[in-house]
Protein backbone atom coordinates (compact mmCIF):
# COMPACT_ATOMS: atom_id res chain seq x y z
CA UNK A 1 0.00 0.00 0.00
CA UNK A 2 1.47 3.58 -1.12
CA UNK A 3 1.12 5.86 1.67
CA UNK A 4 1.72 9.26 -1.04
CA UNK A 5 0.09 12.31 0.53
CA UNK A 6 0.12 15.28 -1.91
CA UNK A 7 -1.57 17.70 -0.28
CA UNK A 8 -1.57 20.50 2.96
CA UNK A 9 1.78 20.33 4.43
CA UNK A 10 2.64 17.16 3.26
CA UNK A 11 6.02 17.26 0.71
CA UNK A 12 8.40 14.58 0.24
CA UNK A 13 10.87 16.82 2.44
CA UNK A 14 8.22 16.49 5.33
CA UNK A 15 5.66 14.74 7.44
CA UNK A 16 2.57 16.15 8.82
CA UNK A 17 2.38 14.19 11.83
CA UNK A 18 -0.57 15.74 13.06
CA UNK A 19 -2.15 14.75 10.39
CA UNK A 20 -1.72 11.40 10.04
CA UNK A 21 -3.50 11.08 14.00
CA UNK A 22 -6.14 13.55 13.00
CA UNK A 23 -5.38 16.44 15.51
CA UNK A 24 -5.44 20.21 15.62
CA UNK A 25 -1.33 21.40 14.99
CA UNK A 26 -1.51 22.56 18.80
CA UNK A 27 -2.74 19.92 20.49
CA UNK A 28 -2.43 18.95 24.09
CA UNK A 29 0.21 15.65 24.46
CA UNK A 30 -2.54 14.22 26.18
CA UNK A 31 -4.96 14.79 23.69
CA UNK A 32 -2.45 13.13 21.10
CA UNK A 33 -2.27 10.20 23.19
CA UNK A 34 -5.88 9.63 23.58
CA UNK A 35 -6.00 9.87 19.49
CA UNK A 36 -3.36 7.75 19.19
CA UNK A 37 -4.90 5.10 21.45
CA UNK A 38 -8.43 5.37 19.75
CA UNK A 39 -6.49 4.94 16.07
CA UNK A 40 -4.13 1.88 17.51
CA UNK A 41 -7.47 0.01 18.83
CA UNK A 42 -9.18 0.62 15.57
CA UNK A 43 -6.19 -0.93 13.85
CA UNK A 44 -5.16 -3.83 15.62
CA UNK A 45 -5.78 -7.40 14.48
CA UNK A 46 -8.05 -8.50 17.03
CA UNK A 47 -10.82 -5.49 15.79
CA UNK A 48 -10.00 -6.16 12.39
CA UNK A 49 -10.91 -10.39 12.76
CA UNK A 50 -14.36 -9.81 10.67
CA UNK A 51 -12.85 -7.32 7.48
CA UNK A 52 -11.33 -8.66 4.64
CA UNK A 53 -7.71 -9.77 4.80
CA UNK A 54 -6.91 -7.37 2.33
CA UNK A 55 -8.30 -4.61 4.65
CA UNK A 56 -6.33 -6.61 7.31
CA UNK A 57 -2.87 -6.40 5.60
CA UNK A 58 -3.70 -2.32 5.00
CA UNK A 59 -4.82 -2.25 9.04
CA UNK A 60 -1.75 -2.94 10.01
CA UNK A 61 0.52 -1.38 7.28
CA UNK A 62 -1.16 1.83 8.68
CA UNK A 63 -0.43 1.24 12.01
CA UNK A 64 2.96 0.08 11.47
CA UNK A 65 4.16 2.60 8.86
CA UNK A 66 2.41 5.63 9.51
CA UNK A 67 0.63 6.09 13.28
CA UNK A 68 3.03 4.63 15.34
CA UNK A 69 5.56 6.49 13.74
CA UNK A 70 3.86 9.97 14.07
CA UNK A 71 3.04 8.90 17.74
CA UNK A 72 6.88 8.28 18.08
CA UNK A 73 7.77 11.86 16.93
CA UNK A 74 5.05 13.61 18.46
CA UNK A 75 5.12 12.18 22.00
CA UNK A 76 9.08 12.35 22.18
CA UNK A 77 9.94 15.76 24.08
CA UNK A 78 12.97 16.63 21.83
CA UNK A 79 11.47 15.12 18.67
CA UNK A 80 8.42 16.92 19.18
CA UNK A 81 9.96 20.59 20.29
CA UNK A 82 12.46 19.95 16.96
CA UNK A 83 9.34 19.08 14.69
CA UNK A 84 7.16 22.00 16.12
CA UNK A 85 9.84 24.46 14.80
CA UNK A 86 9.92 22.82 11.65
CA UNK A 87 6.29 22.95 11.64
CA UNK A 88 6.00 26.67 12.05
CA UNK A 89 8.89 27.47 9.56
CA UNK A 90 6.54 25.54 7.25
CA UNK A 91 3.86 27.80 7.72
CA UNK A 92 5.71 30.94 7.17
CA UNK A 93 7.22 29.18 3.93
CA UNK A 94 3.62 28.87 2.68
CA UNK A 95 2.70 32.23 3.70
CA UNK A 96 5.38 34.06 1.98
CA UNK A 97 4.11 31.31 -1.34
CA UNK A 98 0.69 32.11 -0.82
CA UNK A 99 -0.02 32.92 -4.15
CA UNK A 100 1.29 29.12 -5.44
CA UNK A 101 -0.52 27.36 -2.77
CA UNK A 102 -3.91 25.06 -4.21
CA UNK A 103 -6.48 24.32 -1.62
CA UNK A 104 -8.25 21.16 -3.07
CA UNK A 105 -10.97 21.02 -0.68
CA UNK A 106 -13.97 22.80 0.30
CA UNK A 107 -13.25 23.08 3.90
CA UNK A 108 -10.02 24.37 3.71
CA UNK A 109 -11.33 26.97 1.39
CA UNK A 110 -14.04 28.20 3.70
CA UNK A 111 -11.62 28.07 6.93
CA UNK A 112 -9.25 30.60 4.85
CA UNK A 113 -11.82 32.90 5.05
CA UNK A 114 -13.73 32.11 8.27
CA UNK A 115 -13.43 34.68 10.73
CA UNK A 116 -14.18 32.37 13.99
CA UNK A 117 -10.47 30.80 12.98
CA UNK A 118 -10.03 28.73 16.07
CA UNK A 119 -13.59 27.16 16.95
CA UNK A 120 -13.91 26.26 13.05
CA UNK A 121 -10.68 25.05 12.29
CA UNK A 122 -10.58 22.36 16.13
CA UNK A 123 -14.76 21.65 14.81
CA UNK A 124 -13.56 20.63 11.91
CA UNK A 125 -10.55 18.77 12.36
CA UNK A 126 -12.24 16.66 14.91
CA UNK A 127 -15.40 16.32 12.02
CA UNK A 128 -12.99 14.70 10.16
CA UNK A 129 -11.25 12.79 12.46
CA UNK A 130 -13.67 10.71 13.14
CA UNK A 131 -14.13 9.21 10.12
CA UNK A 132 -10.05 9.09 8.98
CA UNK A 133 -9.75 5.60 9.45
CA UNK A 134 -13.22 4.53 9.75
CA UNK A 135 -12.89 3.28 5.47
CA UNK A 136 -9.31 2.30 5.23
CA UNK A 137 -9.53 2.97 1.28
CA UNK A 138 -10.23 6.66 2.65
CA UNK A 139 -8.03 7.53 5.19
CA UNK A 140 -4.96 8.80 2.58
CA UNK A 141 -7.69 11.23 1.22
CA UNK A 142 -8.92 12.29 4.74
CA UNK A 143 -5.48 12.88 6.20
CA UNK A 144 -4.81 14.71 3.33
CA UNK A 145 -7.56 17.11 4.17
CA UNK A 146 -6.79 17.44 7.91
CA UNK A 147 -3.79 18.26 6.06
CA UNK A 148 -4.81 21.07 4.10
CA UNK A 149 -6.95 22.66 7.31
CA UNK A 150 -3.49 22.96 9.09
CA UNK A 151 -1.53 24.50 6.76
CA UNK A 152 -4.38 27.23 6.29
CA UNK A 153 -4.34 27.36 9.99
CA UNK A 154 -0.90 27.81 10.19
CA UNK A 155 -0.91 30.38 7.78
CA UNK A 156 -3.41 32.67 9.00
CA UNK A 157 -1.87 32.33 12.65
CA UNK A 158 1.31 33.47 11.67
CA UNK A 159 0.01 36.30 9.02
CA UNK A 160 -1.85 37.64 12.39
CA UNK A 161 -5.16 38.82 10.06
CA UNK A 162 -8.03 37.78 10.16
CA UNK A 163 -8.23 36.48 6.74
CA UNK A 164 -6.03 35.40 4.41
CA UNK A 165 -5.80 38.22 1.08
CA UNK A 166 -8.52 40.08 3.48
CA UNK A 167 -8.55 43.79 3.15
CA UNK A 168 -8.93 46.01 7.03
CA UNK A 169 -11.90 47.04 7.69
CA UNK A 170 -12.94 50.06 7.14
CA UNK A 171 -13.19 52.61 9.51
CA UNK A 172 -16.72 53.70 11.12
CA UNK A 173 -18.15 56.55 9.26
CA UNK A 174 -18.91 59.74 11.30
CA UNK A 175 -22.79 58.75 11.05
CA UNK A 176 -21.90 55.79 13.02
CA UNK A 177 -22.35 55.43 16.81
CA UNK A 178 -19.40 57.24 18.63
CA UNK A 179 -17.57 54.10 20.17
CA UNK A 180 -19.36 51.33 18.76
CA UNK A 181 -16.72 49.41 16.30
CA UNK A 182 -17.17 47.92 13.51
CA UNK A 183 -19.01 44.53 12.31
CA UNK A 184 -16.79 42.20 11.24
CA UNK A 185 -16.08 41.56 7.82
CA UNK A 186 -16.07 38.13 6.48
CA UNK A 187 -13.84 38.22 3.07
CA UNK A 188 -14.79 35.80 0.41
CA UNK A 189 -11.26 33.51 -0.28
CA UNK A 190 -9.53 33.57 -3.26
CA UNK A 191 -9.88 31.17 -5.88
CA UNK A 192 -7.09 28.92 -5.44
CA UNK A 193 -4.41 29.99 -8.08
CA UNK A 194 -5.14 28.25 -12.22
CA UNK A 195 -2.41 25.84 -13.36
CA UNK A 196 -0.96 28.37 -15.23
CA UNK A 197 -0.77 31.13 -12.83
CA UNK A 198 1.20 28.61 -10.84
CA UNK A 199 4.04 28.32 -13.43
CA UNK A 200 3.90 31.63 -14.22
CA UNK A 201 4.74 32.68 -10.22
CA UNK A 202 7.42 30.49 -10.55
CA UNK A 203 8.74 31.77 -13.76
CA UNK A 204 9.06 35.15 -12.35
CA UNK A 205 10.65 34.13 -9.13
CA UNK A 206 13.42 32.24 -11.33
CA UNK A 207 14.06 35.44 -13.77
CA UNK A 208 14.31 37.41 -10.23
CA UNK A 209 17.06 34.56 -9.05
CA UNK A 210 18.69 35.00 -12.53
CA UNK A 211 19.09 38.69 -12.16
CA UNK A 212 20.62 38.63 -9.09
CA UNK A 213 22.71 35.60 -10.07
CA UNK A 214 21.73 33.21 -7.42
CA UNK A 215 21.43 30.68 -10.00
CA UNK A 216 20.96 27.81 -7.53
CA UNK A 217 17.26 29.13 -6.38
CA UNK A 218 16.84 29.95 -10.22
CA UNK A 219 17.05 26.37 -11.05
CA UNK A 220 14.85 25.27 -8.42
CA UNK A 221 11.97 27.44 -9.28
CA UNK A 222 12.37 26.44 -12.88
CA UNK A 223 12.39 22.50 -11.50
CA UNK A 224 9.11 23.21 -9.63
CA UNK A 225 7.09 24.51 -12.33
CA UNK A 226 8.43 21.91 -14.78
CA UNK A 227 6.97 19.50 -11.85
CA UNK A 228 3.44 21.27 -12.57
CA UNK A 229 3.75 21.39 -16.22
CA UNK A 230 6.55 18.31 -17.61
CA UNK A 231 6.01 19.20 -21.52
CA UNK A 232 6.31 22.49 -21.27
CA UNK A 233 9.33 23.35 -23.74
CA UNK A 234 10.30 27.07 -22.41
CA UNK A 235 10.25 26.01 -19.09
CA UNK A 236 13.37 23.59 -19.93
CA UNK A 237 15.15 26.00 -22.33
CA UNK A 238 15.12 28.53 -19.33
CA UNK A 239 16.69 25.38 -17.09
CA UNK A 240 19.09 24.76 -20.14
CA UNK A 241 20.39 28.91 -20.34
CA UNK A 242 20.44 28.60 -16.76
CA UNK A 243 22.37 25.77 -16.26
CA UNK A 244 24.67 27.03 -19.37
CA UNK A 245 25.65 30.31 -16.85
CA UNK A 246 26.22 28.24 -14.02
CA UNK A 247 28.98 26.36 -16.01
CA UNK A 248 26.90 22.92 -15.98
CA UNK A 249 27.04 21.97 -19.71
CA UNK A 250 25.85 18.38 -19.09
CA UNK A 251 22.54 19.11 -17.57
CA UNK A 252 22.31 22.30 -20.14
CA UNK A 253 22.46 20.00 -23.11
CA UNK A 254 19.55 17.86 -21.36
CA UNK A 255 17.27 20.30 -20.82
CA UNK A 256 17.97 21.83 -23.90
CA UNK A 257 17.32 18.51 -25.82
CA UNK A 258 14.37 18.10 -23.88
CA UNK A 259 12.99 21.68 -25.28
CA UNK A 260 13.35 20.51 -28.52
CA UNK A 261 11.06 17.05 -28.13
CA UNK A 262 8.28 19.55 -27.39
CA UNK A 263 9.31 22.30 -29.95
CA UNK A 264 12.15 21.01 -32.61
CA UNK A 265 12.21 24.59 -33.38
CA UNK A 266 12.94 26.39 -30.63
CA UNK A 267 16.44 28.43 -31.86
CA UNK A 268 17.16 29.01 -28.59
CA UNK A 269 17.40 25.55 -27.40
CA UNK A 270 19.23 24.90 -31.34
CA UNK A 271 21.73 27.89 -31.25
CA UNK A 272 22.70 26.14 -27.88
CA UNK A 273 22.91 23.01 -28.40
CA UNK A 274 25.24 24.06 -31.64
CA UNK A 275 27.17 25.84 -30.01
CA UNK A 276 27.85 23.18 -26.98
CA UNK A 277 28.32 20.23 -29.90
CA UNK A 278 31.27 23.24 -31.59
CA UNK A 279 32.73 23.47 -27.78
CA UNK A 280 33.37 19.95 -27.37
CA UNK A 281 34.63 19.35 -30.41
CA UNK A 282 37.21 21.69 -30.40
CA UNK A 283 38.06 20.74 -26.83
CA UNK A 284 37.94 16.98 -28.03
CA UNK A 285 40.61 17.51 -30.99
CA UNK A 286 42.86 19.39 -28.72
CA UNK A 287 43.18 16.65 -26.20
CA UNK A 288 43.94 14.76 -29.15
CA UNK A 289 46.88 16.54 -30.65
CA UNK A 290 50.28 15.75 -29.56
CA UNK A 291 51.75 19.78 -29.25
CA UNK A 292 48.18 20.29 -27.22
CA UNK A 293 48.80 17.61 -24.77
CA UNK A 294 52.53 17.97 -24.75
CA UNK A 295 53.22 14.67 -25.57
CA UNK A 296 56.23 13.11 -27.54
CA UNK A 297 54.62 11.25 -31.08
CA UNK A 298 56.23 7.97 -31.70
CA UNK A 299 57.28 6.13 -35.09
CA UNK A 300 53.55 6.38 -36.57
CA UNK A 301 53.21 9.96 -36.09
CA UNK A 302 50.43 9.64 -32.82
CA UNK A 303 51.58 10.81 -28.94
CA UNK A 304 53.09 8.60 -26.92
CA UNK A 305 50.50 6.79 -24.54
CA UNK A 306 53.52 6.33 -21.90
CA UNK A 307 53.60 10.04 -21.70
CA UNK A 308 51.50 11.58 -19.41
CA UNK A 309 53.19 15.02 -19.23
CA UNK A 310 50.69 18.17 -19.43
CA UNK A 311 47.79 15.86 -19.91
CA UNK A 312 44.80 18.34 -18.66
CA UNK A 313 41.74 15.67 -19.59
CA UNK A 314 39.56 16.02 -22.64
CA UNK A 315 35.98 16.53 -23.80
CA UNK A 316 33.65 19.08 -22.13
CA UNK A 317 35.76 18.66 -18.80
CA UNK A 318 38.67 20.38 -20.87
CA UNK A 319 36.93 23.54 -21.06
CA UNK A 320 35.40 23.87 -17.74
CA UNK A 321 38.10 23.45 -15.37
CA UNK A 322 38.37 19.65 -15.75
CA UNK A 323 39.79 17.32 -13.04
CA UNK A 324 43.18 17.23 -12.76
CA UNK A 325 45.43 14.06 -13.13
């Protein structure tokens, strides 16, 4: 059984513990361990003796690969106060990201705009809960939820507003009641970002990385919106120039190829390519010649192979500081 969980917090960097036992992100150790408990019963072998052995086998793969893990982190002082930071630096991540971040369910949707924050988000955690491993063929897609309802949680909690994109409200008008304040606003959410508004974030993150030459974070922008869209051709021939500047030729000339499966004519990704095939050709034929290398040639005219002096490596390597012997 593949325990892939795409969504909320979840990444394949990190874990969302919480999650996975169906409580709020702040919840009391004693809470966790009366979750845990509840979860462990429902997943033994001796409650599972009337399901289907299949549903057996998946029983205890949760309980064994997932719960009693997240138990392990989250009821281990040091684990849990190393986690919790990890946890919060998450949040802030996906604050600062906002504008990539997809909320795939309803409920995570309305709690990004619900102004009781708290009471909502702990209602519905525990809502959902209670049915997480109730259908095993359903608790991936339920944990991912619980999922989703922390990050937003997270999010708004560290933003300190009351909604997420919400505007302030608007000061009371001088026909208002002097000292009265204002009803509160509730702010309709967002629609989560389109597809290509995703790629296009990212795009403009990794031009602002090129600019300032931090090609590194460049590259890994680039690699997350070819994630989102794999066939898009300019998304590689950015990776290829990219990787071209940062001196990696290798990976250049594969994203570069790669460009030209989805567009074979893309002169950017040609002109390249060209002039990468010219490179290592010339850098070929001077390892090649006997003056270059500083060999001696022997009776037929070709370098000696016993002599090793000035020998700097060929090929690509030749021309980008190679390794030397």
């Amino acid at each position: 059984m593949s325990f892939t969980i795409e969504q909320g917090l979840f990444s394949p960097e990190f874990t969302d513990y919480h999650a996975i036992l169906g409580v709020p992100v702040d919840a009391d150790p004693k809470d966790i361990r009366k979750q845990y408990l509840k979860i462990a019963r429902r997943l033994h072998p001796d409650s599972c003796v009337k399901e289907s052995e299949s549903d057996r086998q998946k029983a205890a793969d949760l309980l064994t690969r997932m719960v009693n893990p997240a138990y392990e982190k989250l009821s281990q002082e040091k684990n849990y106060s190393e986690y919790c930071v990890l946890l919060r630096l998450k949040g802030q991540q996906a604050l600062r990201q906002q504008e990539t971040i997809v909320l795939t369910t309803e409920a995570a949707r309305k709690l990004a705009g619900e102004s009781e924050l708290d009471s909502t988000y702990r209602m519905t955690v525990k809502e959902l809960s209670e049915k997480q491993y109730e259908h095993l063929n359903q608790t991936l897609q339920v944990t991912g939820q619980i999922s989703e309802l922390n990050l937003v949680y997270l999010m708004r909690k560290d933003g300190k507003i009351e909604t997420l994109g919400a505007r302030p409200a608007a000061a009371a008008t001088s026909g208002g009641e002097a000292g009265t304040k204002p009803s509160p606003v509730r702010s309709t959410p967002k629609p989560p970002p389109t597809r290509m508004q995703l790629i296009e974030a990212h795009l403009r993150r990794a031009q602002e990385f090129e600019m300032k030459q931090d090609f590194a974070k460049a590259i890994l922008e680039l690699r997350e919106a070819s994630q989102i869209d794999p066939k898009n051709g300019h998304i590689h021939t950015r990776l290829g120039s990219i990787y071209l500047k940062s001196n990696q030729p290798t990976m250049a000339k594969i994203h570069f190829n790669a460009a030209l499966k989805m567009n074979p004519q893309d002169q950017t990704a040609i002109a390249a390519l060209e002039k990468l095939d010219s490179s290592g050709t010339k850098a070929k034929t001077a390892t090649q010649t006997p003056a270059a290398k500083g060999g001696k040639p022997n009776s037929a005219g070709k370098p000696n192979p016993k002599d090793k002096s000035g020998d700097n490596g060929g090929g690509l390597f030749g021309l980008f500081g190679g390794k030397k012997k």
